[in-house]
C-alpha atoms as a PDB file:
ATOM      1  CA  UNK A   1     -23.235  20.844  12.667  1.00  0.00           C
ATOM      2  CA  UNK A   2     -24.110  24.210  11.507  1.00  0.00           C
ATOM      3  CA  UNK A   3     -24.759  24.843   7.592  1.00  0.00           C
ATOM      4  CA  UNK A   4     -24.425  27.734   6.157  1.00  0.00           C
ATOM      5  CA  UNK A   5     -25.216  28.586   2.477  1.00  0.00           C
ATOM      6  CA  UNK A   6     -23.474  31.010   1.194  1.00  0.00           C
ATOM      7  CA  UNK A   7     -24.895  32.214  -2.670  1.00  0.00           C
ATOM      8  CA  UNK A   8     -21.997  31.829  -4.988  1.00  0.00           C
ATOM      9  CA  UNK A   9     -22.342  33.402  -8.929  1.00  0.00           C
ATOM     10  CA  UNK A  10     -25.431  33.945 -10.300  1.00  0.00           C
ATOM     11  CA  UNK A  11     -27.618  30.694  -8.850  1.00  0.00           C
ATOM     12  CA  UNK A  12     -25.243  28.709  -7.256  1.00  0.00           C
ATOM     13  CA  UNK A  13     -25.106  27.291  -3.331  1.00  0.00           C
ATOM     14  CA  UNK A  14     -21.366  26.772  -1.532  1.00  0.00           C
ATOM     15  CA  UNK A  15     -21.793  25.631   1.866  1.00  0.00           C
ATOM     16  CA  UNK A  16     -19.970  26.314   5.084  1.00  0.00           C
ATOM     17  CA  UNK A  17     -20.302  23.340   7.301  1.00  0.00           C
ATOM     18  CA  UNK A  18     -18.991  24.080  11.244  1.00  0.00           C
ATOM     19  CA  UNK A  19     -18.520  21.687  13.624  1.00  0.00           C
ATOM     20  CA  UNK A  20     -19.982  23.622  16.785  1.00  0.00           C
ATOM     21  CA  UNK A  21     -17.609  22.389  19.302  1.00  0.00           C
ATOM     22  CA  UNK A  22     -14.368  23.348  17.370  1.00  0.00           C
ATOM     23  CA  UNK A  23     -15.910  25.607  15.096  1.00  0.00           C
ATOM     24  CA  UNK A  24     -13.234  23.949  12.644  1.00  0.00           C
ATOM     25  CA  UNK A  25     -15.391  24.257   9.189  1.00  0.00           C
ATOM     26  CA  UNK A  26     -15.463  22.516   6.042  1.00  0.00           C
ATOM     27  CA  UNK A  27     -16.981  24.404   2.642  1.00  0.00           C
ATOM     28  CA  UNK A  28     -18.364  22.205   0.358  1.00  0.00           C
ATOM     29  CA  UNK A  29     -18.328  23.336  -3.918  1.00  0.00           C
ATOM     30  CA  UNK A  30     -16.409  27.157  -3.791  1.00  0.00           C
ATOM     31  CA  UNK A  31     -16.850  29.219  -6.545  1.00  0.00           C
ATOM     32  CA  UNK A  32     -16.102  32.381  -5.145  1.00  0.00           C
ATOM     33  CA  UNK A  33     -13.327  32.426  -2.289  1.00  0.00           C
ATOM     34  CA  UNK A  34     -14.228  36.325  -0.631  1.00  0.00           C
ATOM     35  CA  UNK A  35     -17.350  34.836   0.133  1.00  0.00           C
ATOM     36  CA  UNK A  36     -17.150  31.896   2.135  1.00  0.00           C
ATOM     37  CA  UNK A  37     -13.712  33.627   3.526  1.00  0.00           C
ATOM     38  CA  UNK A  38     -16.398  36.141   4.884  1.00  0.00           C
ATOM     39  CA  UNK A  39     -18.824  33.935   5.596  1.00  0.00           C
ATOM     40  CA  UNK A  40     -16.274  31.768   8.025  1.00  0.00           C
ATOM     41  CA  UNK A  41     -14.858  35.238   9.827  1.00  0.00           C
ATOM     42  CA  UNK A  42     -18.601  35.937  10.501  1.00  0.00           C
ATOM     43  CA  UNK A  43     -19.412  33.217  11.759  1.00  0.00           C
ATOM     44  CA  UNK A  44     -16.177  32.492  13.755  1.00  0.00           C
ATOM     45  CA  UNK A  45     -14.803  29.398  11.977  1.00  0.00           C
ATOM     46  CA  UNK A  46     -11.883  27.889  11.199  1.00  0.00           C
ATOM     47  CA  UNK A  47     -12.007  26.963   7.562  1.00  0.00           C
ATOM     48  CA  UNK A  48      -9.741  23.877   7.227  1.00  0.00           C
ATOM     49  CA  UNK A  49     -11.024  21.656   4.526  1.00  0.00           C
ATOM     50  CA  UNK A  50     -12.516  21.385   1.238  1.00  0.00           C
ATOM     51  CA  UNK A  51     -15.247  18.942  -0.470  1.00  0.00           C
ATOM     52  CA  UNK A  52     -15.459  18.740  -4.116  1.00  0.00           C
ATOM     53  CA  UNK A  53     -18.523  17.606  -5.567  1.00  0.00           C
ATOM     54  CA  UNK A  54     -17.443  17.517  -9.471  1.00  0.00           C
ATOM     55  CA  UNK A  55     -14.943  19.416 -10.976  1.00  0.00           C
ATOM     56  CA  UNK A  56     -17.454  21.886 -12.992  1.00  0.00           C
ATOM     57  CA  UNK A  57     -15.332  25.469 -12.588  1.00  0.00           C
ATOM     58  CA  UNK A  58     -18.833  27.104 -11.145  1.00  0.00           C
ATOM     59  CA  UNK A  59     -18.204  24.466  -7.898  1.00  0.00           C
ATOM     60  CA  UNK A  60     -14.224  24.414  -8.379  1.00  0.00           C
ATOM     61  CA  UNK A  61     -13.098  28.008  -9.157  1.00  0.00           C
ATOM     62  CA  UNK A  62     -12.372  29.253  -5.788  1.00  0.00           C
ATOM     63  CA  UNK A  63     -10.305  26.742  -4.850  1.00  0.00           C
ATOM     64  CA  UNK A  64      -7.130  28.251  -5.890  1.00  0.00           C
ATOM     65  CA  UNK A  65      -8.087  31.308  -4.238  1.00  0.00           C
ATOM     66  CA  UNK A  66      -9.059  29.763  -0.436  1.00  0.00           C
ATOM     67  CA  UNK A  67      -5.495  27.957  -0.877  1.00  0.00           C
ATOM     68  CA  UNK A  68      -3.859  31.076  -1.736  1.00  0.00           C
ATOM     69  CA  UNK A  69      -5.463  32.367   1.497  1.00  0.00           C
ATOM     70  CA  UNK A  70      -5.452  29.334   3.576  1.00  0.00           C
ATOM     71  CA  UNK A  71      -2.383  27.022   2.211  1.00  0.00           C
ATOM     72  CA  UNK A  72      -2.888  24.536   4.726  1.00  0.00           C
ATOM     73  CA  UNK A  73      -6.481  23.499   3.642  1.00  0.00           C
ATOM     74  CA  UNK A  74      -7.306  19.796   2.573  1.00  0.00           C
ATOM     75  CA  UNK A  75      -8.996  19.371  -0.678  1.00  0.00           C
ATOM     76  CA  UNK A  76     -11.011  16.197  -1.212  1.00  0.00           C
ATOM     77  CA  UNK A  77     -12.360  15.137  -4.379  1.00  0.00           C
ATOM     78  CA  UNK A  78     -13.132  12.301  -6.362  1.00  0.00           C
ATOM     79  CA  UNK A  79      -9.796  10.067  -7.071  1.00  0.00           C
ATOM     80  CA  UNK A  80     -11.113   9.044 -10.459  1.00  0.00           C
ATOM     81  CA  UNK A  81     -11.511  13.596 -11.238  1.00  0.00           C
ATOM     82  CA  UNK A  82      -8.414  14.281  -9.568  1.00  0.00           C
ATOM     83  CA  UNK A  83      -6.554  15.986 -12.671  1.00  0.00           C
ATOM     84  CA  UNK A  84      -9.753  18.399 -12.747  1.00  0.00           C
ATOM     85  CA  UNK A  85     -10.012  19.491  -9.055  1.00  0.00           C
ATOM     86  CA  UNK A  86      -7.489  22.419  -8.122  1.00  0.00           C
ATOM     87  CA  UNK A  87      -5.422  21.569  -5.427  1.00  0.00           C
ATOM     88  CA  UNK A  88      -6.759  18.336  -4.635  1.00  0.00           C
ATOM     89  CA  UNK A  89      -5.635  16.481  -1.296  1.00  0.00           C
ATOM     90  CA  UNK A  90      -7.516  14.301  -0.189  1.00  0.00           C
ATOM     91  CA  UNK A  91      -8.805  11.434  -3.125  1.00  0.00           C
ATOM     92  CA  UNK A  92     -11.734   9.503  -2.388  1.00  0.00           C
ATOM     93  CA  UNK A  93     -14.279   6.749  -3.657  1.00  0.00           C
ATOM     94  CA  UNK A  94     -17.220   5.523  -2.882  1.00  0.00           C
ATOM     95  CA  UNK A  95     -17.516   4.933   0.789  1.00  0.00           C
ATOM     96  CA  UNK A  96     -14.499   6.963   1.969  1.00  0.00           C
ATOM     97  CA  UNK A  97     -15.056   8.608   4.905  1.00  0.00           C
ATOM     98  CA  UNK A  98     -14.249  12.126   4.837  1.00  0.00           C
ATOM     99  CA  UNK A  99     -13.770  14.426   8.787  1.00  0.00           C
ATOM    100  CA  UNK A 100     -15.551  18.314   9.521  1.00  0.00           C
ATOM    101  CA  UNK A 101     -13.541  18.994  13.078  1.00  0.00           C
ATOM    102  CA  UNK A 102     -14.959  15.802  14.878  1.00  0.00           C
ATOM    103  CA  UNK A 103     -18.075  15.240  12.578  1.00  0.00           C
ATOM    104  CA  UNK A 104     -17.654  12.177  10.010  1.00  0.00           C
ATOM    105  CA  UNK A 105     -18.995  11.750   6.610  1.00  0.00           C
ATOM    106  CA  UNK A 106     -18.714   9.907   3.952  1.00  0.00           C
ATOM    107  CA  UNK A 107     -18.434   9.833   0.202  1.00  0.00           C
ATOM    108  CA  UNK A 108     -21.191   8.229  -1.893  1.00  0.00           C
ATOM    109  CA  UNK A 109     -20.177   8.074  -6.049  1.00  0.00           C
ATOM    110  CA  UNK A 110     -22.814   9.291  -8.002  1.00  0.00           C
ATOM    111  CA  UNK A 111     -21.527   9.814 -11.780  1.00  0.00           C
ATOM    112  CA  UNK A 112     -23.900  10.998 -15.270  1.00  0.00           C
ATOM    113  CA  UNK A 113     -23.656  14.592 -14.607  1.00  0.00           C
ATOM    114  CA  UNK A 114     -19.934  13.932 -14.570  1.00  0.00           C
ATOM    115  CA  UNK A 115     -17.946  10.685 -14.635  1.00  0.00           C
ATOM    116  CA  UNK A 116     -16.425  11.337 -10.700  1.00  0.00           C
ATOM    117  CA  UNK A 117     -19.283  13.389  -8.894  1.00  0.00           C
ATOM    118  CA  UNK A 118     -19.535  12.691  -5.480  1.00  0.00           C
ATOM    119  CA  UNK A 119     -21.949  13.140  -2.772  1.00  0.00           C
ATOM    120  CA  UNK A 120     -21.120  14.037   0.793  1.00  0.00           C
ATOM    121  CA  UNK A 121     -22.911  12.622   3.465  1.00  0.00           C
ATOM    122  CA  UNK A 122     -22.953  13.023   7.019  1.00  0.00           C
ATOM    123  CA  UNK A 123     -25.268  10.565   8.835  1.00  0.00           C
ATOM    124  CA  UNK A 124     -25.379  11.976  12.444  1.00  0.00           C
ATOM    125  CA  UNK A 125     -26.506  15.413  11.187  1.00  0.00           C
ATOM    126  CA  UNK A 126     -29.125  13.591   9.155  1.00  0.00           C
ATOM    127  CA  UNK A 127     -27.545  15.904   6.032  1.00  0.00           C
ATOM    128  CA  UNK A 128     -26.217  15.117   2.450  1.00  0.00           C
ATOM    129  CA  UNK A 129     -24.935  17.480  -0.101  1.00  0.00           C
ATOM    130  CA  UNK A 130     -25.799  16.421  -3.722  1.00  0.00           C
ATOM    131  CA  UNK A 131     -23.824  18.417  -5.855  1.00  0.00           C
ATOM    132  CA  UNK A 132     -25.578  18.797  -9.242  1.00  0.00           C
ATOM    133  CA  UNK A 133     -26.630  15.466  -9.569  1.00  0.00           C
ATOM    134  CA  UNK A 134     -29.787  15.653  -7.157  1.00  0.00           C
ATOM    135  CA  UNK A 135     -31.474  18.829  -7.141  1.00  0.00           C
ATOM    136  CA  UNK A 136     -34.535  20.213  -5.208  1.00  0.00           C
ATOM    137  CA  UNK A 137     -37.450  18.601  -7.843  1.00  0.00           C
ATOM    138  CA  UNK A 138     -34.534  17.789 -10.915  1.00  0.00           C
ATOM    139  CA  UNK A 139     -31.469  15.940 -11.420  1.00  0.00           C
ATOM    140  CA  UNK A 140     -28.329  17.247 -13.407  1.00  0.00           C
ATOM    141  CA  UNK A 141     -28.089  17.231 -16.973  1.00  0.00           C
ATOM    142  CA  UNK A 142     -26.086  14.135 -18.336  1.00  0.00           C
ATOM    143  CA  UNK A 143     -22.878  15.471 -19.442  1.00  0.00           C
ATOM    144  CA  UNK A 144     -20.554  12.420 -18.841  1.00  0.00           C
ATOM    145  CA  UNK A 145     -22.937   9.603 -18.399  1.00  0.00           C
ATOM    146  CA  UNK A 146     -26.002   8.327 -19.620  1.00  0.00           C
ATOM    147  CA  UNK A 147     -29.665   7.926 -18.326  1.00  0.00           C
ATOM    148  CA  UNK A 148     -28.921   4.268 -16.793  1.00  0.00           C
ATOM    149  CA  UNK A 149     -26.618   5.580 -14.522  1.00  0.00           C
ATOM    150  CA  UNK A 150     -27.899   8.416 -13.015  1.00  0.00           C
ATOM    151  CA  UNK A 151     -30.940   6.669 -12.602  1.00  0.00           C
ATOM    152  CA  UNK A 152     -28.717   4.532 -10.377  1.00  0.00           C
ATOM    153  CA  UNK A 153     -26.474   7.531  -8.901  1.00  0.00           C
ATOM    154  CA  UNK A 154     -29.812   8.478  -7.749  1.00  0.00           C
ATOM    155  CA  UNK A 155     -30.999   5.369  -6.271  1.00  0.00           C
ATOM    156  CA  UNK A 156     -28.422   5.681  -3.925  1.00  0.00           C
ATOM    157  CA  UNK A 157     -29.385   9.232  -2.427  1.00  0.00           C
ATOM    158  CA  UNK A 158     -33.170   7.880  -2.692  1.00  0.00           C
ATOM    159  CA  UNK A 159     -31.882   5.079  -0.119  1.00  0.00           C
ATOM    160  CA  UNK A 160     -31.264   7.710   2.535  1.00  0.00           C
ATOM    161  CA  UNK A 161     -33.582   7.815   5.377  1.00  0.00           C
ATOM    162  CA  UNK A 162     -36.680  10.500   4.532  1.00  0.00           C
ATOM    163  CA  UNK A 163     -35.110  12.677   6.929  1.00  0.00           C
ATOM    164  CA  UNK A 164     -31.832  13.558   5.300  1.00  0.00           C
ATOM    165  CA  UNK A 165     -31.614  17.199   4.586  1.00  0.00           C
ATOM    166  CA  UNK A 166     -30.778  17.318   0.773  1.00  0.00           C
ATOM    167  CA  UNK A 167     -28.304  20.575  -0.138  1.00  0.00           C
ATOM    168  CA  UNK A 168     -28.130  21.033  -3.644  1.00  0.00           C
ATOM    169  CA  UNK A 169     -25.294  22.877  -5.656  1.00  0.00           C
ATOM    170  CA  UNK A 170     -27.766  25.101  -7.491  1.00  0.00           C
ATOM    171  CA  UNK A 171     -31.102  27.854  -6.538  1.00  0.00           C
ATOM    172  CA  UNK A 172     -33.417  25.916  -9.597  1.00  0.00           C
ATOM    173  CA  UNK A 173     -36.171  24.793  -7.268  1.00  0.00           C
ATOM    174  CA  UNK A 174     -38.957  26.859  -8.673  1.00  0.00           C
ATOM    175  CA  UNK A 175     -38.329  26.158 -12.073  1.00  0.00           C
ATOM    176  CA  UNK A 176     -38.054  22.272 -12.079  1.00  0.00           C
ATOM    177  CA  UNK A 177     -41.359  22.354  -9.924  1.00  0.00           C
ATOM    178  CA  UNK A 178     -42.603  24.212 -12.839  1.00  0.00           C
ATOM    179  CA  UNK A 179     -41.392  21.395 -14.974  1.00  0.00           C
ATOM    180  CA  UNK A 180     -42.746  18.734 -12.546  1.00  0.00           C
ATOM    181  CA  UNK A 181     -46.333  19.653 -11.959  1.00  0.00           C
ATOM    182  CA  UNK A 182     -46.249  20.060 -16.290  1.00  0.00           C
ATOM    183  CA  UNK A 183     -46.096  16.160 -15.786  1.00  0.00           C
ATOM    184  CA  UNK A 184     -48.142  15.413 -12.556  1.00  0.00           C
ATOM    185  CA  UNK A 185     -51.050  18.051 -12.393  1.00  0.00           C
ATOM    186  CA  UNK A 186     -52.568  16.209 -10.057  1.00  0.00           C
ATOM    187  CA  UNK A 187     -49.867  15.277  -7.432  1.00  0.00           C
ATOM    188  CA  UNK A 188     -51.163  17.565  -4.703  1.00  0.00           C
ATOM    189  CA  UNK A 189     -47.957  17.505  -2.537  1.00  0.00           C
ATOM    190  CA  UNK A 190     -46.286  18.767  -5.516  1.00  0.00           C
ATOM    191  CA  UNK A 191     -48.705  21.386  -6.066  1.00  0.00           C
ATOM    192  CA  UNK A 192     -48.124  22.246  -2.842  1.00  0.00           C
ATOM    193  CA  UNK A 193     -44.240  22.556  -2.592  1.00  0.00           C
ATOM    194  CA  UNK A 194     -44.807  24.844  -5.964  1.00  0.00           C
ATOM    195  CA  UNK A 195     -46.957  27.318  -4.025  1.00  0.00           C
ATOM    196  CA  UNK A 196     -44.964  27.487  -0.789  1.00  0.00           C
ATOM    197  CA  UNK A 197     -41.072  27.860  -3.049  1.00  0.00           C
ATOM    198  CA  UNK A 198     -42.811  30.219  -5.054  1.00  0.00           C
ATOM    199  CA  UNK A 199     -43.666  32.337  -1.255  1.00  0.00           C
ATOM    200  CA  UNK A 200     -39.691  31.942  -0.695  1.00  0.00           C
ATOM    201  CA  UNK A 201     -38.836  33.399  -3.928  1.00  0.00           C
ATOM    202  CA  UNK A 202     -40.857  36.375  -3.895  1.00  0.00           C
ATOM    203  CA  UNK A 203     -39.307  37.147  -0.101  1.00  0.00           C
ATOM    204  CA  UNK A 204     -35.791  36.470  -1.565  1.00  0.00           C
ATOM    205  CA  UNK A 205     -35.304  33.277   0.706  1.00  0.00           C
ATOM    206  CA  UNK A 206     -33.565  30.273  -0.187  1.00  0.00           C
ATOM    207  CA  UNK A 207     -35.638  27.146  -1.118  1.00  0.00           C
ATOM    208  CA  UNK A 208     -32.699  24.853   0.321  1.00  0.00           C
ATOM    209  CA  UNK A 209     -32.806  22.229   1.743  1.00  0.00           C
ATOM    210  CA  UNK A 210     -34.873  19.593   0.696  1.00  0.00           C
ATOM    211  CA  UNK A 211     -35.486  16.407   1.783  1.00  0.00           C
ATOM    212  CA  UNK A 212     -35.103  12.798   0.335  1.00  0.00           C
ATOM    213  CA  UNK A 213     -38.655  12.075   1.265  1.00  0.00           C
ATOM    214  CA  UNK A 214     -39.535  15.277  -0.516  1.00  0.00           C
ATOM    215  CA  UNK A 215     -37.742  14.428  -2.865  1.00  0.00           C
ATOM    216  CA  UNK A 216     -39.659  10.936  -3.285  1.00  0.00           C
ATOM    217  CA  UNK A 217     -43.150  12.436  -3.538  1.00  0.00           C
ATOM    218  CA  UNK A 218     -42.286  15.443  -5.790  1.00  0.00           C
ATOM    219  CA  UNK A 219     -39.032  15.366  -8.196  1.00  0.00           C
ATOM    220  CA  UNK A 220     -40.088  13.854 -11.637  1.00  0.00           C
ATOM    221  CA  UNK A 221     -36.600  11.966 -11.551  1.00  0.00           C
ATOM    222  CA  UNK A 222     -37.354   9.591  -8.815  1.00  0.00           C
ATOM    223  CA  UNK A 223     -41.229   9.581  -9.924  1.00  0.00           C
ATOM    224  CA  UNK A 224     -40.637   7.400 -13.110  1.00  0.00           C
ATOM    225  CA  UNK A 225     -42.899   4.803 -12.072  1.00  0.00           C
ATOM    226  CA  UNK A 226     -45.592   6.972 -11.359  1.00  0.00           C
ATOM    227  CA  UNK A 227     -48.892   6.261 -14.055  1.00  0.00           C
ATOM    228  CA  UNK A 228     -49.549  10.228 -14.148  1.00  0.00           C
ATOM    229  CA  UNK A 229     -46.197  11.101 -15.275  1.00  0.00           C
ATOM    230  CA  UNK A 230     -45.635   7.979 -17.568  1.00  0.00           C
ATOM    231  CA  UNK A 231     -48.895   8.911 -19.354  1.00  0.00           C
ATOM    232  CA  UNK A 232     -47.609  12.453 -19.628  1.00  0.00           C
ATOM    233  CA  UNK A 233     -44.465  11.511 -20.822  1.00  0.00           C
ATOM    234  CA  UNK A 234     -45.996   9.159 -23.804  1.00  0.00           C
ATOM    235  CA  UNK A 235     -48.062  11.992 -24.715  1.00  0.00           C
ATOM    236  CA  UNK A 236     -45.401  13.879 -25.648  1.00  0.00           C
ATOM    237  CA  UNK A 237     -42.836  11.325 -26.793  1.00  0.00           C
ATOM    238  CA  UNK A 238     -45.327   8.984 -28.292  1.00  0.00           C
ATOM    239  CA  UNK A 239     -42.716   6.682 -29.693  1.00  0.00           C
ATOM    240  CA  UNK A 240     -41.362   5.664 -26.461  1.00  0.00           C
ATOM    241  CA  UNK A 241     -40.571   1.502 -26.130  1.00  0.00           C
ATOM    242  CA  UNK A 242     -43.876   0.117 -23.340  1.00  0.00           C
ATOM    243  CA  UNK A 243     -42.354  -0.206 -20.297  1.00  0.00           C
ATOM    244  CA  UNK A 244     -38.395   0.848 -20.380  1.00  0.00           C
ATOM    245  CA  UNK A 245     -37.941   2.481 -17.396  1.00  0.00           C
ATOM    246  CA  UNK A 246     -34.733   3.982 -18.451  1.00  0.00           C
ATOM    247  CA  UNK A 247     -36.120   4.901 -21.813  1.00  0.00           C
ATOM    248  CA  UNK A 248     -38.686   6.955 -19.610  1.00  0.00           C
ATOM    249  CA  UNK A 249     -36.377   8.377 -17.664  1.00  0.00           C
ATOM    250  CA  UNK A 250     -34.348   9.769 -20.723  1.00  0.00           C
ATOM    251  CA  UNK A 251     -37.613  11.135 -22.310  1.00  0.00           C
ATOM    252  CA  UNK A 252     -37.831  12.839 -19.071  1.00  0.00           C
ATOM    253  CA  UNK A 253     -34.588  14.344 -18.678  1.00  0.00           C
ATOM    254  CA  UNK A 254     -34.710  15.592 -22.789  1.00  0.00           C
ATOM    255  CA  UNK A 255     -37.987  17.292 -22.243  1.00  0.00           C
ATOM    256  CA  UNK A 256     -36.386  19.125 -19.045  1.00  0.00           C
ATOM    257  CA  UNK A 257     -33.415  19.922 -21.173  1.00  0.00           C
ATOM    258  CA  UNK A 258     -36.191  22.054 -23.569  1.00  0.00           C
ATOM    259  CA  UNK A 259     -37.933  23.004 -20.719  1.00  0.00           C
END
């Protein structure tokens, strides 16, 4: 599979998935149709299917525009969001498998961020597109859910192989390193990942992807049980209950909100 990401608005990622053998494509979160329309005449693709992540309009916005263009497209999104993705098709859960040309994925509920975000992952290209749930060193802010359950939703993407490219919905990287290595000074890989996104920024290049096992030694929101960040944490929010995990992880996710 060939992935393409194609900048959308001011920071955010669509991406044009092509199956190379077809070169039928899929484009996963539009914002702005011209774009990926572009992007697939480019790159010689036949654009012939959708994926939703969540229904925010900065993921969901072009859709009426790449059905205006293309009618026949297929739209998946989450069954329990359907009334807030345009021109939805396709409804899926958890587990539903969802079809780029001959390349199969399959949708993996992830709600807090919103109530029916969805991840889309595709096993034999060792690839997984998170949405704004799972970002490159952060997690999305919890507009629908609670701490619990994204700590969950994220559990689920952390049970991925290592190898599983993660492609993220939005170009934050640098900054939620920033915020990370605030709690861990002394995580060296972390330090590390800082120095080498902040070489990709000041070239212009994208930071995406990431990986899950990246993701594992560096993002503060799958690093909750790490001393160094707990201790960093309780510095700041000295009133935190002794070990509530999920109490953590919402001290966490407030102090990135302030961030």
């Amino acid at each position: 599979m060939e992935i393409i990401p194609v900048p959308q608005l001011a920071d955010n990622y669509a991406y044009l998935l092509i199956d190379p053998t077809s070169r039928e494509a899929a484009v996963v979160d539009c914002a702005e149709a011209a774009a990926v329309l572009a992007e697939a005449e480019r790159s010689g693709a036949r654009l012939t299917a959708v994926l939703a992540t969540h229904h925010h309009f900065d993921h969901v916005g072009g859709n009426a525009d790449l059905l205006s263009a293309l009618p026949g497209l297929r739209v998946y999104g989450s069954a329990d969001d359907a009334p807030r993705i345009p021109g939805i098709t396709h409804r899926v859960r958890d587990g539903d498998p969802v079809q780029v040309g001959s390349i199969r994925g399959q949708a993996i509920m992830i709600p807090a961020h919103t109530s029916g975000h969805l991840a889309y992952h595709f096993p034999s290209e060792r690839a997984v597109f998170t949405g704004d749930t799972l970002f490159a060193a952060g997690c999305g802010r919890l507009f629908e859910g609670d701490a619990a359950q994204m700590m969950a939703s994220l559990a689920k993407l952390a049970a991925l192989p290592d190898d599983s490219r993660v492609y993220c919905g939005h170009e934050y990287t640098e900054k939620n390193l920033r915020f990370a290595a605030m709690l861990e000074p002394g995580n060296r890989t972390l330090a590390a990942k800082l120095a080498a996104v902040r070489a990709l920024r000041r070239e212009g290049k994208f930071t995406v992807p990431s990986t899950i096992g990246e993701e594992k030694a560096t993002n503060p929101f799958l690093r909750i049980d790490s001393p160094e960040l707990a201790a960093s944490v309780r510095a700041r929010v000295p009133d935190l209950p002794p070990g509530d995990r999920v109490a953590l992880f919402a001290a966490v996710r407030a102090l990135k909100d302030r961030f």
